[in-house]
Protein backbone atom coordinates (compact mmCIF):
# COMPACT_ATOMS: atom_id res chain seq x y z
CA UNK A 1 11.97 -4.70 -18.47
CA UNK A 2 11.57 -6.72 -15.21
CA UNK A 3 9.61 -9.97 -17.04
CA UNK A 4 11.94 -12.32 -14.83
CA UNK A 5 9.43 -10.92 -11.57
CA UNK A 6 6.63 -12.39 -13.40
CA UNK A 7 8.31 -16.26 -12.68
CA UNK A 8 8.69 -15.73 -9.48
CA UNK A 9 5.40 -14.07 -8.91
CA UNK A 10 3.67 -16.95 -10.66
CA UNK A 11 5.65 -19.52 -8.47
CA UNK A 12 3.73 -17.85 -4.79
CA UNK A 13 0.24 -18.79 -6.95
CA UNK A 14 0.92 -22.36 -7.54
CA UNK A 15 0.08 -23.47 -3.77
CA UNK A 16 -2.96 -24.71 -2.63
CA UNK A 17 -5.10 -23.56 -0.33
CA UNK A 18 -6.34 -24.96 3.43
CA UNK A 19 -9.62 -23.30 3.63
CA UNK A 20 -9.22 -19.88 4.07
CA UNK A 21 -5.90 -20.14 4.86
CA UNK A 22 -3.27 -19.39 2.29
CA UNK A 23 -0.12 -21.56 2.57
CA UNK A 24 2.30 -20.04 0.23
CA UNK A 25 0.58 -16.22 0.36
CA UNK A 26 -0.49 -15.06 -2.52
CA UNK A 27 0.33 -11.59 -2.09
CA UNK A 28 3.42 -11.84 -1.74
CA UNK A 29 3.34 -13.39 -5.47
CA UNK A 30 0.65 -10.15 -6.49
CA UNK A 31 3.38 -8.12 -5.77
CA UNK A 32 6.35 -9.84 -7.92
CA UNK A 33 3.55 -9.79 -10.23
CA UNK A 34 3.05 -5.95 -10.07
CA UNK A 35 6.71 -5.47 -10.09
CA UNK A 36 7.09 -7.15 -13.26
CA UNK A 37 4.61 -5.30 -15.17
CA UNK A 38 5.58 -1.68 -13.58
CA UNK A 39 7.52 -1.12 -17.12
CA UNK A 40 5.30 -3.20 -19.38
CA UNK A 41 2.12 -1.27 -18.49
CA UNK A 42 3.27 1.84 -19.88
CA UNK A 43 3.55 0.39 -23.78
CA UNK A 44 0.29 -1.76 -23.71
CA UNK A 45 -3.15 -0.90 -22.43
CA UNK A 46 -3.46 -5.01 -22.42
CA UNK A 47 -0.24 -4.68 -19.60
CA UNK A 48 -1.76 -1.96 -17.98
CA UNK A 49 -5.12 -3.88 -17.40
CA UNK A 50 -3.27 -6.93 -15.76
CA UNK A 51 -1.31 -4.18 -13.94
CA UNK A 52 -4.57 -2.99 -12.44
CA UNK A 53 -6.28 -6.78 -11.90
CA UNK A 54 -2.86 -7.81 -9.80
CA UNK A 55 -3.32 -4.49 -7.74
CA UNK A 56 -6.99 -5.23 -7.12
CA UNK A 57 -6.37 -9.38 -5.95
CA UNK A 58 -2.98 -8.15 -4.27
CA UNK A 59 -5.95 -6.30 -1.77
CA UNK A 60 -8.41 -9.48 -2.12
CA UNK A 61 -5.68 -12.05 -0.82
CA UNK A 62 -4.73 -9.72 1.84
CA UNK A 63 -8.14 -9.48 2.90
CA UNK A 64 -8.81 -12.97 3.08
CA UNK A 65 -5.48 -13.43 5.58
CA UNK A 66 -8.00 -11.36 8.19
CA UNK A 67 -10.61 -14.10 7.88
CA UNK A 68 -8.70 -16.94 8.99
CA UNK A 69 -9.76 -17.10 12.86
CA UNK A 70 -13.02 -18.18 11.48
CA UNK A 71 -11.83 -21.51 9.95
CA UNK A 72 -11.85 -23.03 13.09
CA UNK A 73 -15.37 -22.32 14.05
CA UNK A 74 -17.04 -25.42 12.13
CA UNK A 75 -20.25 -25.30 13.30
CA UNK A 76 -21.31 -22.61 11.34
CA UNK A 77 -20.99 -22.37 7.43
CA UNK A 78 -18.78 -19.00 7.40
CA UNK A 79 -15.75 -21.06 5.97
CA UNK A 80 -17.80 -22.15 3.30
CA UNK A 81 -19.03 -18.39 2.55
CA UNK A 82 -15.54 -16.56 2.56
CA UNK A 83 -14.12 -19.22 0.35
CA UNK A 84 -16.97 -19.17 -1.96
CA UNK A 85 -16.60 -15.16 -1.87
CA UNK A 86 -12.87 -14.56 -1.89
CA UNK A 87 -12.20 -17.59 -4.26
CA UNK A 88 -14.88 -15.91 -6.91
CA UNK A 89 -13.41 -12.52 -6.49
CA UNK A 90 -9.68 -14.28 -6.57
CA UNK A 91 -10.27 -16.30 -9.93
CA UNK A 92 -12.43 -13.39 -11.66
CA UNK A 93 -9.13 -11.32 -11.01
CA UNK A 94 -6.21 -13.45 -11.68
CA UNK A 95 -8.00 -14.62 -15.32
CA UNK A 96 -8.04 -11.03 -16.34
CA UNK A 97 -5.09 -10.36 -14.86
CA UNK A 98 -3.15 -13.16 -17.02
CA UNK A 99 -5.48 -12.42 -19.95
CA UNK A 100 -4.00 -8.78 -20.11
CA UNK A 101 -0.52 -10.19 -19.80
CA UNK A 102 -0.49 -12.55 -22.75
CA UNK A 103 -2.98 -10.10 -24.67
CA UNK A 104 0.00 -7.83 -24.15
CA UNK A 105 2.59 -10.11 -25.00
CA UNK A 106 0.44 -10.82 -28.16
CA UNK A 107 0.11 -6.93 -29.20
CA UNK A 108 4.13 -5.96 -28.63
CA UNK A 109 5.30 -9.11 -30.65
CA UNK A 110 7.36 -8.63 -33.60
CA UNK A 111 5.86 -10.93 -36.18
CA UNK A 112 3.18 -13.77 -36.27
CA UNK A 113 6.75 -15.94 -36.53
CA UNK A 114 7.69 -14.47 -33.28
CA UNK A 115 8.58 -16.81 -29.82
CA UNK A 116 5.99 -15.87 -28.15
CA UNK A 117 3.57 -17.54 -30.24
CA UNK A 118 4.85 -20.71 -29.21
CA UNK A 119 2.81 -23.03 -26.96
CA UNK A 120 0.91 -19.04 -26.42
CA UNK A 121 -2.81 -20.75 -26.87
CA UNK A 122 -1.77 -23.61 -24.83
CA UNK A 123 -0.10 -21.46 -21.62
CA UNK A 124 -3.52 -19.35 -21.94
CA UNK A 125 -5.72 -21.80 -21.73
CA UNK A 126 -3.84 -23.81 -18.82
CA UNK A 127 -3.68 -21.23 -17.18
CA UNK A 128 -7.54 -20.32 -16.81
CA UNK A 129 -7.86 -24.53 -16.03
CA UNK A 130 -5.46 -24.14 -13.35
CA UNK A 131 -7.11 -20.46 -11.67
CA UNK A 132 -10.64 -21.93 -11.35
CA UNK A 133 -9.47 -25.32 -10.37
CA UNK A 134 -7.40 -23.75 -7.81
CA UNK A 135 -10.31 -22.21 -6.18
CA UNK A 136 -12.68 -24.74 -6.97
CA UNK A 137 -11.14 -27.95 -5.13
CA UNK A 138 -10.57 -25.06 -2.15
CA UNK A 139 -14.44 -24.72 -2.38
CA UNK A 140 -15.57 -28.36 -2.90
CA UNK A 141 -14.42 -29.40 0.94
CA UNK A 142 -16.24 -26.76 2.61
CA UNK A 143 -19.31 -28.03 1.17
CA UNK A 144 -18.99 -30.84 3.73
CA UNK A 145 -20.03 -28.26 6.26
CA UNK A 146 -23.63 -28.20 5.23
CA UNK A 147 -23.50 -31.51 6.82
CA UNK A 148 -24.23 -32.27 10.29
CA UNK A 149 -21.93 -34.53 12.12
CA UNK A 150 -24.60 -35.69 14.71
CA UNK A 151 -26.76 -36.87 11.65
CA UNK A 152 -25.52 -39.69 9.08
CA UNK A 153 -25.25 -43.22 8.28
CA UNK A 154 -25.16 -45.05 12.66
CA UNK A 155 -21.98 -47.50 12.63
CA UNK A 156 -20.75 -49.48 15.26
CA UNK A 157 -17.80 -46.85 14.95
CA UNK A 158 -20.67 -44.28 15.60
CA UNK A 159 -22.23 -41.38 13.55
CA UNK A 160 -20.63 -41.78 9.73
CA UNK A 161 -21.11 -37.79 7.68
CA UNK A 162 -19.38 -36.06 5.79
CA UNK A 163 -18.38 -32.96 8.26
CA UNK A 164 -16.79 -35.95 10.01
CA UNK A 165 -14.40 -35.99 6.69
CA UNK A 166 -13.45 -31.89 6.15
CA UNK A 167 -9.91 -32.36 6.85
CA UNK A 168 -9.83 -35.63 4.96
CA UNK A 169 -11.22 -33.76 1.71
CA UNK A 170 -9.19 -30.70 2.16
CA UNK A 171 -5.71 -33.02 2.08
CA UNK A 172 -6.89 -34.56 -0.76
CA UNK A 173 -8.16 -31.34 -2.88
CA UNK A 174 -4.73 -29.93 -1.85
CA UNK A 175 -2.55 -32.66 -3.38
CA UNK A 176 -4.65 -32.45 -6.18
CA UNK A 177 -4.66 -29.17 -6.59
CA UNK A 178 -0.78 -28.92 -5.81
CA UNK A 179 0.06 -31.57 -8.75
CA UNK A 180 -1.71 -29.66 -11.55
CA UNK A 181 0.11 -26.01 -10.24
CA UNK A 182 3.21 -27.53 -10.23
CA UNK A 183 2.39 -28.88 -13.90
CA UNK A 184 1.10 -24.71 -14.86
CA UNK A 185 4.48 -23.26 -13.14
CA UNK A 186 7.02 -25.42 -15.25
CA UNK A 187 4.90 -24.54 -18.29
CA UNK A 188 4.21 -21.11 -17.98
CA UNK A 189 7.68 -20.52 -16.91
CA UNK A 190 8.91 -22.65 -19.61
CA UNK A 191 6.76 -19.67 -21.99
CA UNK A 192 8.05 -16.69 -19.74
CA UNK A 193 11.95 -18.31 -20.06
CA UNK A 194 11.22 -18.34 -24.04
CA UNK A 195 9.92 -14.53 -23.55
CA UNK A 196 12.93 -13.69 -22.01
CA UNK A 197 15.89 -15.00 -24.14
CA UNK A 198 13.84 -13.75 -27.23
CA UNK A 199 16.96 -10.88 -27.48
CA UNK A 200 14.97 -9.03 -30.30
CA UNK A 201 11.58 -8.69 -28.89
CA UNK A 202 12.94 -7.91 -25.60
CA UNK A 203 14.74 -4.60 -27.62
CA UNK A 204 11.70 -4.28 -29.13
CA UNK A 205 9.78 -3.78 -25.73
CA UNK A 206 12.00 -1.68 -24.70
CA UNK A 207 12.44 0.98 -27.34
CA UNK A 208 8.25 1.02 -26.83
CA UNK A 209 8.81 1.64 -23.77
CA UNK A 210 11.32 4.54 -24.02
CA UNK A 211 9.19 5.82 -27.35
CA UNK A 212 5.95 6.18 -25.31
CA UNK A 213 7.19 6.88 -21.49
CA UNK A 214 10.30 7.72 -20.91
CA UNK A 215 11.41 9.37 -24.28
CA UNK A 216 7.92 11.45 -23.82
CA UNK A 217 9.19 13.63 -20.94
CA UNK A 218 5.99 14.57 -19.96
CA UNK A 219 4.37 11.65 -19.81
CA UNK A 220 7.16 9.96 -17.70
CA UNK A 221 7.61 13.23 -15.47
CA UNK A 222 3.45 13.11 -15.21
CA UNK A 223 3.74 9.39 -13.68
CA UNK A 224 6.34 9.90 -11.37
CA UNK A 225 4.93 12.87 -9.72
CA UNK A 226 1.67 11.29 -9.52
CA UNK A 227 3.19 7.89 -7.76
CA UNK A 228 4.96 10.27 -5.26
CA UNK A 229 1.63 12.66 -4.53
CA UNK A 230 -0.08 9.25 -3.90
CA UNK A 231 2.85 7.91 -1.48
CA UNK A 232 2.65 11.31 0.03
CA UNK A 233 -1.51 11.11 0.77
CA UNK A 234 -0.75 7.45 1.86
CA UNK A 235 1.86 9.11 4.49
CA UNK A 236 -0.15 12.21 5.87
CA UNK A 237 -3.09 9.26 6.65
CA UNK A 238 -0.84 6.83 8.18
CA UNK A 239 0.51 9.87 10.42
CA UNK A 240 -2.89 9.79 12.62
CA UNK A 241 -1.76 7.81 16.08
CA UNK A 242 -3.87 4.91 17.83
CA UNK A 243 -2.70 5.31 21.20
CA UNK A 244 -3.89 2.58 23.78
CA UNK A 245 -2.67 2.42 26.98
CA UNK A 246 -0.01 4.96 26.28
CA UNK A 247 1.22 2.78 23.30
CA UNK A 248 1.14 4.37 19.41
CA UNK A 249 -0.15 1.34 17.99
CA UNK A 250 0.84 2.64 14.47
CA UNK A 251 4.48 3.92 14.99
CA UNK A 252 5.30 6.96 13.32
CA UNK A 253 8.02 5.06 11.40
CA UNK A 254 5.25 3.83 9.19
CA UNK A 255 4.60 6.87 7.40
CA UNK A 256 8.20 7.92 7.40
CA UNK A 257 8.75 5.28 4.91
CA UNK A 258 6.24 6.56 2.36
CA UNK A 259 7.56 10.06 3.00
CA UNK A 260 10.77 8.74 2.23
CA UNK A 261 10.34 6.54 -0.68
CA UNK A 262 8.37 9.77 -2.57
CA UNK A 263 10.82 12.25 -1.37
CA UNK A 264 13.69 9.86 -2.78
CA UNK A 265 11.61 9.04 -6.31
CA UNK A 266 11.37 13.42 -6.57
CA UNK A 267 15.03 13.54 -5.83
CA UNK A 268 15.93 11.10 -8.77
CA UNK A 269 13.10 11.52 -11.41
CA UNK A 270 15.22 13.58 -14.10
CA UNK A 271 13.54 16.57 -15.14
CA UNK A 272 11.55 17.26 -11.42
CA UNK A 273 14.33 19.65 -10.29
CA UNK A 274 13.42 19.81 -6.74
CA UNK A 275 15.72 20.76 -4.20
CA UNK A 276 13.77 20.37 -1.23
CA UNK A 277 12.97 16.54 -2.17
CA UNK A 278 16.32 14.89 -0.54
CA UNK A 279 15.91 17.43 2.58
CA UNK A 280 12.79 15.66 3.03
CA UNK A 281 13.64 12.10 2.72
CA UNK A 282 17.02 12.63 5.08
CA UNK A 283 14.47 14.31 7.23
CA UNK A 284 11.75 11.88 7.22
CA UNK A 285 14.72 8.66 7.31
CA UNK A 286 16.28 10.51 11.03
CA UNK A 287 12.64 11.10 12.12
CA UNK A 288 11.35 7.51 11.34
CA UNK A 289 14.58 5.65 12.75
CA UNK A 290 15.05 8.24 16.18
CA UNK A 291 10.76 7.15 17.05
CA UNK A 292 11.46 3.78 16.94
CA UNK A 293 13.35 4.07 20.57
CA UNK A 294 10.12 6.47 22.29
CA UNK A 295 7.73 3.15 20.38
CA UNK A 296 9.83 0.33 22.17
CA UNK A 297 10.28 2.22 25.69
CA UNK A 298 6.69 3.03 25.58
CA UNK A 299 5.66 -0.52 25.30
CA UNK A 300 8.00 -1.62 28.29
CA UNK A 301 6.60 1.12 30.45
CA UNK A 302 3.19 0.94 29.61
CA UNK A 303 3.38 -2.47 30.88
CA UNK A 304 5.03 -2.54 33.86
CA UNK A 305 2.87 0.20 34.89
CA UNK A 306 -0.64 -1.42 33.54
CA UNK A 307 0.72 -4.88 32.63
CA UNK A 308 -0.49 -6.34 35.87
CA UNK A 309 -4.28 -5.24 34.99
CA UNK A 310 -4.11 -5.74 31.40
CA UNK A 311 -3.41 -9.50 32.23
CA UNK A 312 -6.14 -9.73 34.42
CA UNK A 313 -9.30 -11.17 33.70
CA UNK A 314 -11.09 -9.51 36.54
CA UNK A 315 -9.99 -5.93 37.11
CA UNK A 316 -8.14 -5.69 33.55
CA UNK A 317 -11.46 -3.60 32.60
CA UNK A 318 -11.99 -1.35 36.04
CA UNK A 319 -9.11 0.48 35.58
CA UNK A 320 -7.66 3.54 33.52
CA UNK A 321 -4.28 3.81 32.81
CA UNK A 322 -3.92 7.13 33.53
CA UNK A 323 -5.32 6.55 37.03
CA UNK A 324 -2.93 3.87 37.56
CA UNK A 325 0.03 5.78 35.54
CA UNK A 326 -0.87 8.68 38.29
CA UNK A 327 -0.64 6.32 41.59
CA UNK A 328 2.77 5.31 40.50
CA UNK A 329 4.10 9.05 39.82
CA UNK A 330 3.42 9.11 43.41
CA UNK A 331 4.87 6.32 44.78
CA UNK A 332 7.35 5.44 42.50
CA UNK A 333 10.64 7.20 41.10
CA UNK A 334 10.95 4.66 38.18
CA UNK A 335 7.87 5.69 37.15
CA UNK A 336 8.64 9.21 36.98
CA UNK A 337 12.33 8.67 35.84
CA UNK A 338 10.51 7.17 32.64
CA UNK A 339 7.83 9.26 31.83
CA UNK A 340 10.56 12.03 31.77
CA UNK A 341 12.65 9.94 29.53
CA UNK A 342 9.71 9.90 27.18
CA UNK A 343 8.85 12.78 27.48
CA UNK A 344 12.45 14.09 26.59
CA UNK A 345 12.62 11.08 23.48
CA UNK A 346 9.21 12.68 22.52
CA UNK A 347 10.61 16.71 22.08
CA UNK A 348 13.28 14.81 20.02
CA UNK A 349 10.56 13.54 18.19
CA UNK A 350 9.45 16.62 18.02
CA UNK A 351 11.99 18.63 16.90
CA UNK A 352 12.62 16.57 14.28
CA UNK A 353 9.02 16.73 12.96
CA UNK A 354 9.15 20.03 12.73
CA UNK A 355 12.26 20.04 10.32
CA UNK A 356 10.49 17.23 8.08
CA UNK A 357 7.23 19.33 8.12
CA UNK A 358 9.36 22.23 6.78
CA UNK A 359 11.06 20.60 4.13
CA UNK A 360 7.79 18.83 2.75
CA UNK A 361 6.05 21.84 2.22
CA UNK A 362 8.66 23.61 0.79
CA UNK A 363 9.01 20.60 -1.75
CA UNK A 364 5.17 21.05 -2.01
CA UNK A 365 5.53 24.90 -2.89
CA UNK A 366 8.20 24.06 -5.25
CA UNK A 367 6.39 21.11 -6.98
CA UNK A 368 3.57 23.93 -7.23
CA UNK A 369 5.43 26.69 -9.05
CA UNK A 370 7.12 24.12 -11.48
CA UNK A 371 5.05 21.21 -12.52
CA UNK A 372 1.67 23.20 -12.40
CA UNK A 373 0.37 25.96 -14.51
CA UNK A 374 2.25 28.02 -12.41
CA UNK A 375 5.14 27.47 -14.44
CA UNK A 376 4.24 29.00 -17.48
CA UNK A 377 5.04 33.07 -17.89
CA UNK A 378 2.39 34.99 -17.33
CA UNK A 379 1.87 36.95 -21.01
CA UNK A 380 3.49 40.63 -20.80
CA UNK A 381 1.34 43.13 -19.92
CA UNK A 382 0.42 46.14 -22.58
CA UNK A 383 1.80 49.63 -21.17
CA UNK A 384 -1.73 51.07 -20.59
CA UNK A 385 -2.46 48.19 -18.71
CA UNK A 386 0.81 48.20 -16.57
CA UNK A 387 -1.03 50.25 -13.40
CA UNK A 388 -4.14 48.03 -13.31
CA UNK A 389 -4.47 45.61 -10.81
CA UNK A 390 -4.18 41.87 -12.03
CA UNK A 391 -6.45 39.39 -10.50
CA UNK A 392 -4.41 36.72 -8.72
CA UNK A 393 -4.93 33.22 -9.71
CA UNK A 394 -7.01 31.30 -7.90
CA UNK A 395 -5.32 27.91 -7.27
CA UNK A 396 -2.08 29.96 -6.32
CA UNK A 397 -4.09 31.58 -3.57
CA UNK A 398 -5.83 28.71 -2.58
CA UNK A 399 -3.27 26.45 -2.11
CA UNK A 400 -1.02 28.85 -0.61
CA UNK A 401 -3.60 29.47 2.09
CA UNK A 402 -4.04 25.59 2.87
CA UNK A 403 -0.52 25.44 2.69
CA UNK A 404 -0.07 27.80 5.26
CA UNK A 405 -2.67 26.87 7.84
CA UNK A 406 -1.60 23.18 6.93
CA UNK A 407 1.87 23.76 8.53
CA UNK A 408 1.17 25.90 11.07
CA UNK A 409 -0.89 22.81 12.33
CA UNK A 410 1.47 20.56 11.67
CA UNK A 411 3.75 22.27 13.93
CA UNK A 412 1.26 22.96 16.71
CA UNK A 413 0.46 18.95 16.34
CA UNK A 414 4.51 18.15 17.12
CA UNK A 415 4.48 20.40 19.71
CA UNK A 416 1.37 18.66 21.12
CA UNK A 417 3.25 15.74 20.74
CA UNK A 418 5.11 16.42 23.47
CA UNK A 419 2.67 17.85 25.89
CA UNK A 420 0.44 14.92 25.27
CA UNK A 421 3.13 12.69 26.54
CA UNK A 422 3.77 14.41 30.09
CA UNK A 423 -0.14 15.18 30.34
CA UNK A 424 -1.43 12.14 31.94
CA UNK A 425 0.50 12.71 35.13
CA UNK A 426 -1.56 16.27 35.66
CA UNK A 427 -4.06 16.47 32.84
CA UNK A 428 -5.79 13.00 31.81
CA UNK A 429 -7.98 14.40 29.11
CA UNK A 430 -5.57 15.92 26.97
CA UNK A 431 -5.40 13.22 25.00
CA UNK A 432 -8.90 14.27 23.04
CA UNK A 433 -7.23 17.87 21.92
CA UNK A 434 -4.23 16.44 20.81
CA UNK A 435 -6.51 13.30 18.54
CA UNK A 436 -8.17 16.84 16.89
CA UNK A 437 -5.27 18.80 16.68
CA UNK A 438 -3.67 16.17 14.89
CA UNK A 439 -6.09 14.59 12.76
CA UNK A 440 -6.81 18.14 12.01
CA UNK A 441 -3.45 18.67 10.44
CA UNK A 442 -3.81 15.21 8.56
CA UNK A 443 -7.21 16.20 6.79
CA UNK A 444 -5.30 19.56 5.76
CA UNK A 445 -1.76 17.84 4.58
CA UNK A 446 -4.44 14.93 2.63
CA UNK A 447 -6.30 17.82 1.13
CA UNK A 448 -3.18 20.25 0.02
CA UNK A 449 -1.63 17.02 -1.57
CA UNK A 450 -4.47 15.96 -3.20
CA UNK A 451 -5.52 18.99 -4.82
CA UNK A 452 -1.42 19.69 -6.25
CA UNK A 453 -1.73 16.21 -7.34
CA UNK A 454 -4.97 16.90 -9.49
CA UNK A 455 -3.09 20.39 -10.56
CA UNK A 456 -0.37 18.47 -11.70
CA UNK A 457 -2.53 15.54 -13.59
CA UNK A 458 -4.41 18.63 -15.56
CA UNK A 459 -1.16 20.41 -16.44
CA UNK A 460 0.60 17.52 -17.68
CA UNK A 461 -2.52 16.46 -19.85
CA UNK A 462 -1.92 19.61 -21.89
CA UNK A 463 1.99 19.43 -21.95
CA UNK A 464 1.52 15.48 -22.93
CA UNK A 465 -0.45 15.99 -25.90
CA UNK A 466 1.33 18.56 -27.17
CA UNK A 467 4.54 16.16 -27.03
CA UNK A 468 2.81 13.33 -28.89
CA UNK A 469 2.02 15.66 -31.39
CA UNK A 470 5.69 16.52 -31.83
CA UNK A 471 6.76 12.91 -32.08
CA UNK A 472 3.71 12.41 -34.53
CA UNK A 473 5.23 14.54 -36.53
């Protein structure tokens, strides 16, 4: 059932913190964390809650790693107000998220007589101490900053306050703080270890497990299809470029990995029948790998083109670089030689878009006709009805429409591609129709995915019920 993930998840949140700064990331522990429960959280709403909690502080402690240039800066107090937000928002989620875990544990067990009962009220309870103390001795240092160190007790040694002391404080709130999570990690893994070599309830969780997910078909068909429609709207959003100075700042490769990992949980997931759902993860695995060579080249040649200015403090600013891209096509046969190699690397590209784009939306039309209404046979018509006209149903039409003008766009954008890459030698500015052209096609691939994946969600809550019902009875 993956419980072992929740050890090693628990071992990246015994560390103290510096500050802001996180010295064993948590995150990295959030997701062992979320990894552990994946299984778990489909027998217990208790597992499902920490499920959600971990997701929510996995996004927290990430956010606070984009704070840390402002440790440094002690003159102001805006150490002291992240930690005091972020460790409020940390320890608010990590309590519930445990709580849910051994609620869980509580509601699967066996028997009052079972393992898990043992040392269960102690773990708990240790394990809120340690959470708030954890954030608390992170918080008590910073408070030094309300201090000022030109003002204080006058020494021969000079000024004596306490902002004279932060790092002092902060080493000694860390040992603390260290000592008392390495006391919670040997006992909540001691509890986890007893969790684990209880053979019986281990069975036990897992014939919930196959009784409530995967032996209801629907219900486990329902999931997976909605975890690969979200990887899927994750992928069409990270496909927009941020191109600076001829550079794709978010290489293409990116979203070929979420392409890929919900094109390969379609192929897999028994049940999904879709054909068209390896296609587009081979597809979307050639596409991601052959970019990565157009991402480093562009890089080199943007700067020894603009390298010069972008390294200058004076002119770095005064300059476009398609005005200095332009003086070099003139000049300079290295400088042509490469834009035509990228420009060559990019119709590869290109090509190879085009062949992903087709296979996606066939696996979208496919995921259409069988996991949505759709699927079910249309009642047989009476013979005096036969000749009439049948109204056509309307999220059929609709989505075939999007579909349509989806990847039509989607092809004009990878064709784009490529002009967009040999246009700053004659035309500068195309740069702003190929940003619309292909955020354009983005909006439309977010939109058609989003509204199958709400299709499929409503035609699975029918099919589910119906199959509870049947095991009900």
């Amino acid at each position: 059932m993956g419980l072992q993930y929740l050890i090693i998840g628990c071992f990246f949140l015994l560390n103290p913190y510096f500050s802001i700064i996180d010295v064993i990331p948590d995150f990295i522990g959030c997701i062992f964390l979320l990894k552990g429960l994946s299984k778990a959280s489909k027998v217990s709403e208790s597992f499902a809650d920490a499920y959600r909690q971990f997701g929510l502080l996995l996004l927290v402690t990430l956010g606070r790693i984009f704070t840390i240039p402002l440790m440094a800066n002690t003159e102001e107090v805006w150490p002291l107000i992240i930690v005091f937000c972020f460790g409020l928002g940390e320890a608010y989620l990590s309590i519930r998220g445990f709580n849910g875990i051994f609620d869980g544990l509580s509601y699967t067990a066996r028997s009052p007589e079972s393992a898990l009962f043992t040392k269960w009220r102690e773990t708990r309870q240790f394990t809120v101490f340690f959470l708030i103390a954890k954030q608390v001795l992170c918080f008590l240092p910073e408070l030094s900053l309300l201090s000022d160190s030109d003002y204080g007790v006058v020494t021969p040694e000079g000024v004596q306050s306490l902002a004279n002391y932060r790092l002092v404080f902060h080493v000694l709130a860390m040992i603390l703080c260290l000592f008392i999570g390495i006391a919670w990690f040997i006992q909540i893994r001691g509890y986890f270890k007893r969790v684990m070599l209880d053979k019986y309830y281990q069975i036990h969780l897992l014939r919930l497990y196959k009784d409530r997910f995967t032996g209801v078909s629907s219900v486990y068909i329902s999931a997976n299809l909605r975890t690969a429609m979200t990887l899927m709207m994750v992928a069409t959003v990270l496909s927009v470029e941020l191109i600076f100075d001829g550079v794709n700042y978010l290489p293409h490769l990116v979203s070929c990995i979420f392409f890929g990992v919900a094109a390969y949980k379609l192929a897999h997931l028994p049940g999904a029948d879709l054909s068209s759902a390896k296609k587009t993860g081979i597809f979307a695995l050639l596409y991601g790998v052959l970019s990565i060579p157009r991402f480093v080249y562009s890089i080199i040649f943007s700067n020894r083109i603009f390298g010069e200015y972008l390294n200058s403090t004076e002119e770095g600013l005064q300059f476009a670089y398609t005005d200095i891209l332009q003086d070099y096509l003139l000049r300079d046969f290295e400088a042509i030689d490469g834009l035509v190699a990228q420009v060559v690397m990019a119709a590869i590209e290109a090509a190879l878009l085009i062949l992903l784009l087709l296979a996606f939306y066939n696996l979208l039309r496919e995921a259409a006709q069988k996991h949505t209404h759709l699927s079910i046979p249309a009642p047989p018509v009476p013979e005096e009805l036969e000749y009439v006209p049948r109204p056509k149903d309307e999220f059929a039409v609709s989505f075939g429409r999007l579909r349509f003008v989806s990847l039509v766009l989607g092809i004009i954008t990878a064709v784009s591609m490529v002009i967009a890459t040999a246009a700053p030698a004659v035309f500068p500015s195309y740069w702003l129709i190929d940003t619309i052209l292909r955020t354009a096609w983005v909006v439309t691939a977010y939109l058609l995915v989003s509204k199958l994946r709400d299709e499929i969600e409503s035609h699975y809550s029918i099919t589910i019920r119906e199959d509870q019902h049947d095991l009900t009875h």
